[in-house]
C-alpha atoms as a PDB file:
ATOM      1  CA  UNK A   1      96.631 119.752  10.462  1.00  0.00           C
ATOM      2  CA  UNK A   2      99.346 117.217   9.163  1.00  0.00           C
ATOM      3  CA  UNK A   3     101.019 118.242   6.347  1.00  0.00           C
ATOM      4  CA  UNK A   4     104.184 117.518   4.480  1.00  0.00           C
ATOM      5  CA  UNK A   5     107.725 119.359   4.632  1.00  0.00           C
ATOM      6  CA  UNK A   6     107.681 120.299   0.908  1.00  0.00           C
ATOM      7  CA  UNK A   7     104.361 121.011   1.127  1.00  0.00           C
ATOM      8  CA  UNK A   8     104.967 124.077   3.915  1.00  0.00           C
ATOM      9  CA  UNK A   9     107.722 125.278   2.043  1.00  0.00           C
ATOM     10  CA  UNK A  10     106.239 125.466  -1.201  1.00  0.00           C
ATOM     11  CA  UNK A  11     103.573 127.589  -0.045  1.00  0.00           C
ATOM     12  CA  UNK A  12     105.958 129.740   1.918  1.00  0.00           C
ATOM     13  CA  UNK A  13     108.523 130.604  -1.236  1.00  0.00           C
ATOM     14  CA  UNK A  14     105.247 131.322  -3.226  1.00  0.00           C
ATOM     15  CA  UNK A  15     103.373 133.063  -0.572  1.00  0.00           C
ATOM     16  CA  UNK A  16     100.520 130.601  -0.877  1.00  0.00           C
ATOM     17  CA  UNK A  17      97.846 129.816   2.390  1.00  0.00           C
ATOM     18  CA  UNK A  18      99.031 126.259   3.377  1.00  0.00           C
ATOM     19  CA  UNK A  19      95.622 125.698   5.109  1.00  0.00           C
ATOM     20  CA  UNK A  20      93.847 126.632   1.844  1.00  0.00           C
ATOM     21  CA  UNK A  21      96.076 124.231   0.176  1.00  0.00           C
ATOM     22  CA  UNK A  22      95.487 121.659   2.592  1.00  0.00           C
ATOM     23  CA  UNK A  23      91.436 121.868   2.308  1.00  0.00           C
ATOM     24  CA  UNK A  24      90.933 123.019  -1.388  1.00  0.00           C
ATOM     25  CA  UNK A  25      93.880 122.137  -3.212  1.00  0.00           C
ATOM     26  CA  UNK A  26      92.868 118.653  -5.021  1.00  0.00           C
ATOM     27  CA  UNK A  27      94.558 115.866  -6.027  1.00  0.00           C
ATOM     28  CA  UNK A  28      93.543 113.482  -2.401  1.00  0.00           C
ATOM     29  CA  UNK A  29      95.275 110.266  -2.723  1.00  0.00           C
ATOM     30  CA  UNK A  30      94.182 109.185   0.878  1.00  0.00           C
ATOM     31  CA  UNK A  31      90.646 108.002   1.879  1.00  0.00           C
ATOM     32  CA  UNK A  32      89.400 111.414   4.199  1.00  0.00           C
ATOM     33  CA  UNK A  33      86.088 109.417   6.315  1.00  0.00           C
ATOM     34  CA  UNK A  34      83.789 110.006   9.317  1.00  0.00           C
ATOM     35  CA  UNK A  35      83.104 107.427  11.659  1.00  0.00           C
ATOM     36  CA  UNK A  36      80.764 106.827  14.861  1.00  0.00           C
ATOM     37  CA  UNK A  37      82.892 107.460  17.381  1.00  0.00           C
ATOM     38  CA  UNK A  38      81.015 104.049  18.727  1.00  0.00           C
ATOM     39  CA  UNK A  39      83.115 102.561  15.853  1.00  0.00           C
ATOM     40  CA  UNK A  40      86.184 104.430  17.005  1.00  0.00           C
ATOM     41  CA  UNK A  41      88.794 101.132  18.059  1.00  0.00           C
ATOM     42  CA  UNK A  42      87.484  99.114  15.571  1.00  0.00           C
ATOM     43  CA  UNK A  43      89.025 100.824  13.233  1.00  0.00           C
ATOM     44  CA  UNK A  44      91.952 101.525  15.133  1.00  0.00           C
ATOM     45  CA  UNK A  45      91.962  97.841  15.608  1.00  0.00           C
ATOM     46  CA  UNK A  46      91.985  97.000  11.761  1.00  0.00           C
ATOM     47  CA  UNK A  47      93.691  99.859  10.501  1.00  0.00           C
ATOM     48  CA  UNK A  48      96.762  98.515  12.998  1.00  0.00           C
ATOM     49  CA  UNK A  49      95.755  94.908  11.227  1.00  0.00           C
ATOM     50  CA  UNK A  50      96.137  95.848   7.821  1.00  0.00           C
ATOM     51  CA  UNK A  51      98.939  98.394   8.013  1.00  0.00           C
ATOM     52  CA  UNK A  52      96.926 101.361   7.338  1.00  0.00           C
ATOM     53  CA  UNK A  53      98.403 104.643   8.440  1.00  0.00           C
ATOM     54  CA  UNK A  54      94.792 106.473   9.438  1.00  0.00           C
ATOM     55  CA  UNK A  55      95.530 109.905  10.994  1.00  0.00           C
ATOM     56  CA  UNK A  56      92.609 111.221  13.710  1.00  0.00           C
ATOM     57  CA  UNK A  57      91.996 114.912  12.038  1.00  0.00           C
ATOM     58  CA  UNK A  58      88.472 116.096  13.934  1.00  0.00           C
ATOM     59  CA  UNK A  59      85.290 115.331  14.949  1.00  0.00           C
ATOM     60  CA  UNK A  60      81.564 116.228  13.731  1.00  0.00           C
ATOM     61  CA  UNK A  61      79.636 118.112  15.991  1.00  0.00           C
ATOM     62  CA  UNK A  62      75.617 119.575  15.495  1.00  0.00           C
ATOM     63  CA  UNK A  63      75.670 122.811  13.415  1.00  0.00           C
ATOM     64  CA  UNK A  64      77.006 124.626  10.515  1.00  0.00           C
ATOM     65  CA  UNK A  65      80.294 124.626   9.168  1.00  0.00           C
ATOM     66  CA  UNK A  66      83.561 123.697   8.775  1.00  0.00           C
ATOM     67  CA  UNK A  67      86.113 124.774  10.895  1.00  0.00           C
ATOM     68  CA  UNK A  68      89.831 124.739  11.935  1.00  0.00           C
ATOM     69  CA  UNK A  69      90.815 124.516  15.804  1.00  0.00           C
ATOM     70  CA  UNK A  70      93.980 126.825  15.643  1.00  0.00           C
ATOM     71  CA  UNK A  71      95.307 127.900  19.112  1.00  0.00           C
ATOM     72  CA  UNK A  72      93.027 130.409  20.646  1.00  0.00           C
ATOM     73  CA  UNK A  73      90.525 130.208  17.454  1.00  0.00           C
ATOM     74  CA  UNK A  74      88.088 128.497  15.357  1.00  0.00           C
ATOM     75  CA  UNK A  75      89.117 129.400  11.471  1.00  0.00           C
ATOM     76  CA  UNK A  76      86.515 128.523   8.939  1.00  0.00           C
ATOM     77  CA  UNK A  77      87.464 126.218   6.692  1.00  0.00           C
ATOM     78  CA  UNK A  78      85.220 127.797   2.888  1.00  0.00           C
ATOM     79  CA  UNK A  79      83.909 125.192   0.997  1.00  0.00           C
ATOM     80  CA  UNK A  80      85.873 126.006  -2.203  1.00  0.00           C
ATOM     81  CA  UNK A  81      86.192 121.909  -2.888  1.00  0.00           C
ATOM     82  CA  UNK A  82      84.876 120.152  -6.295  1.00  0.00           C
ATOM     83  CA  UNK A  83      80.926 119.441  -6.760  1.00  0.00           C
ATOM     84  CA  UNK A  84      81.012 116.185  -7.857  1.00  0.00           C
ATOM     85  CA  UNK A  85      76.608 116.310  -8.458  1.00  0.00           C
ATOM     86  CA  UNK A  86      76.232 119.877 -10.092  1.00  0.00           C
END
């Protein structure tokens, strides 16, 4: 998962999860999306048009769940994240 220098070492001098961070943290500034992958280069195509970084971070599969690919490993990812409707 892409993540920032300070970021890692903040959560390393205050013992903090960076992946729980990452995920639950708050305070997006980015646009996170999913996309047919039938619309994949399109918006490769416009994103390179526009000058919009856009970083590739997963894919959506059938089933339950959020998860991390991490080596040998699937971590799940808890839904810990704001409910906008409740």
């Amino acid at each position: 998962m892409p993540s920032n220098k300070d970021l890692e070492d903040y959560v390393k001098k205050k013992n903090l999860n960076l992946n729980s961070i990452i995920f639950n943290g708050g305070e997006e500034y980015e646009f996170v999306f999913t996309v047919p992958i039938k619309y994949r280069k399109n918006i490769i195509k416009n994103a390179k048009l526009t000058k919009t970084p856009i970083i590739e971070i997963g894919y959506v599969t059938s089933g339950k769940g959020v998860f991390l690919k991490n080596v040998n490993k699937n971590i799940i990812i808890k839904d810990l994240g704001w409910k906008h409707f409740k």
